[in-house]
Protein backbone atom coordinates (compact mmCIF):
# COMPACT_ATOMS: atom_id res chain seq x y z
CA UNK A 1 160.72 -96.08 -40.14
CA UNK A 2 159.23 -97.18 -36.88
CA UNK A 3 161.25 -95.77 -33.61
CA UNK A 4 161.70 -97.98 -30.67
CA UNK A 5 160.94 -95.93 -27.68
CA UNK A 6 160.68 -97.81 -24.09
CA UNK A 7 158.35 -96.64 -21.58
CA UNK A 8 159.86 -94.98 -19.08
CA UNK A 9 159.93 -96.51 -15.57
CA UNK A 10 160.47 -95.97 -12.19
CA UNK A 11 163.35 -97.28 -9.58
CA UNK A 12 164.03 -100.86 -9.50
CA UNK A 13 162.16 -102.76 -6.24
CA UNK A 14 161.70 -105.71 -4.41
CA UNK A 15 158.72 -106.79 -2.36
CA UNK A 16 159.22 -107.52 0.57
CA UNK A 17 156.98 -108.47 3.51
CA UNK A 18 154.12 -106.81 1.27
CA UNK A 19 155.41 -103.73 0.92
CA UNK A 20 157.97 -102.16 -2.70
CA UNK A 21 161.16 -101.80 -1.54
CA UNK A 22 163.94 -99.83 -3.17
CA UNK A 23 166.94 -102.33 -4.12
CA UNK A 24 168.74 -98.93 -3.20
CA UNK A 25 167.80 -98.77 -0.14
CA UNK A 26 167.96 -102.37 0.65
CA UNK A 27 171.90 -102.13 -0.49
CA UNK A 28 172.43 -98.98 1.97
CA UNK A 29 171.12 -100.75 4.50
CA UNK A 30 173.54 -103.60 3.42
CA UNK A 31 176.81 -101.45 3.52
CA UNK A 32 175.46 -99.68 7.16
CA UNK A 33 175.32 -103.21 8.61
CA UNK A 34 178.85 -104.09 7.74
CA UNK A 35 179.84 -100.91 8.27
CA UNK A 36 178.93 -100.87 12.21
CA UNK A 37 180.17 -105.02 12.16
CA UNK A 38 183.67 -103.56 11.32
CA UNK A 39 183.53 -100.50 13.84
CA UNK A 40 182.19 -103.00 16.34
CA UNK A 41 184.59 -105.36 16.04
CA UNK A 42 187.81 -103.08 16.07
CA UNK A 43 188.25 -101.63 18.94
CA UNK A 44 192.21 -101.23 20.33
CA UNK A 45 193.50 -98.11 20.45
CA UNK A 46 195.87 -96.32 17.73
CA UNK A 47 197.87 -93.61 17.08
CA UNK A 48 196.69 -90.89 14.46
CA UNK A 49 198.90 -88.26 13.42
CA UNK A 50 197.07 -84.83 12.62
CA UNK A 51 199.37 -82.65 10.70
CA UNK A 52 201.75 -81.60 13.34
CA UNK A 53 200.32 -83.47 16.75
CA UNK A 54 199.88 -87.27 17.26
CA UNK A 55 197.25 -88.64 19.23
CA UNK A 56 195.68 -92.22 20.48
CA UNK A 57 192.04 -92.59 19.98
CA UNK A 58 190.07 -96.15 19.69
CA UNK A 59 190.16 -97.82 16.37
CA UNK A 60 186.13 -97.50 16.43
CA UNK A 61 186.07 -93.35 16.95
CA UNK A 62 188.53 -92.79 13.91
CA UNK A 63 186.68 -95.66 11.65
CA UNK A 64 183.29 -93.70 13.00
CA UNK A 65 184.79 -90.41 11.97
CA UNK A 66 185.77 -91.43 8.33
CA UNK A 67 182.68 -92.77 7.79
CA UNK A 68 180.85 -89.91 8.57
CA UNK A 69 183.23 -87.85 6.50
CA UNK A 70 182.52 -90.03 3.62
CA UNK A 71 178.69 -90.13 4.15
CA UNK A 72 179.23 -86.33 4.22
CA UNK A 73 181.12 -85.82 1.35
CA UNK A 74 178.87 -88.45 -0.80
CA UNK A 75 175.76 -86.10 0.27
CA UNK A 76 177.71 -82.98 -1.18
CA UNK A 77 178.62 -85.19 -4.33
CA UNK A 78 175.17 -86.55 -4.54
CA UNK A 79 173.05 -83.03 -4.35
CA UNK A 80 175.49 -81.40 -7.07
CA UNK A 81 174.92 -84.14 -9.38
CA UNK A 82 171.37 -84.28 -8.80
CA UNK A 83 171.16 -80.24 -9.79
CA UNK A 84 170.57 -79.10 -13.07
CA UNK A 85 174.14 -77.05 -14.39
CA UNK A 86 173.38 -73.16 -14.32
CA UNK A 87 173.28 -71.67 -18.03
CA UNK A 88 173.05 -68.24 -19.40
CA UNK A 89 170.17 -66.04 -18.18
């Protein structure tokens, strides 16, 4: 019996302004746009309590700090995946 085997092929893209673009790419750059919107447009000042002291930053530093942790952590997250597991040697 016949097997169906698909060609393997690359990342999906998008052509734009002549040049392949990754529809990755084009949906990071998506998220990094709303991203700084939101930071942009909240900017009063609230309180943050850190384990034992409290204190009043801008909405935009503490939205600009979790994002950065996130971006952070989904790097870490990202590279582990991306490594083959360690076996036996």
């Amino acid at each position: 019996m016949a097997q169906n085997t698909t060609p393997p092929h690359g990342p999906s893209t998008l052509t734009v302004k002549g040049r392949a673009v990754r529809l990755r790419t084009i949906g990071v750059a998506v998220i990094a746009v709303l991203a700084i919107w939101f930071i942009a447009a909240n900017t009063g000042s609230v309180s943050v309590r850190l384990w034992i002291p409290t204190v009043t930053l801008p909405l935009w530093v503490v939205l600009t700090v979790t994002l950065l942790a996130g971006m952070v952590i989904g790097w870490f997250l990202a590279r582990r995946r991306a490594r083959p597991p360690a076996g036996p040697r």
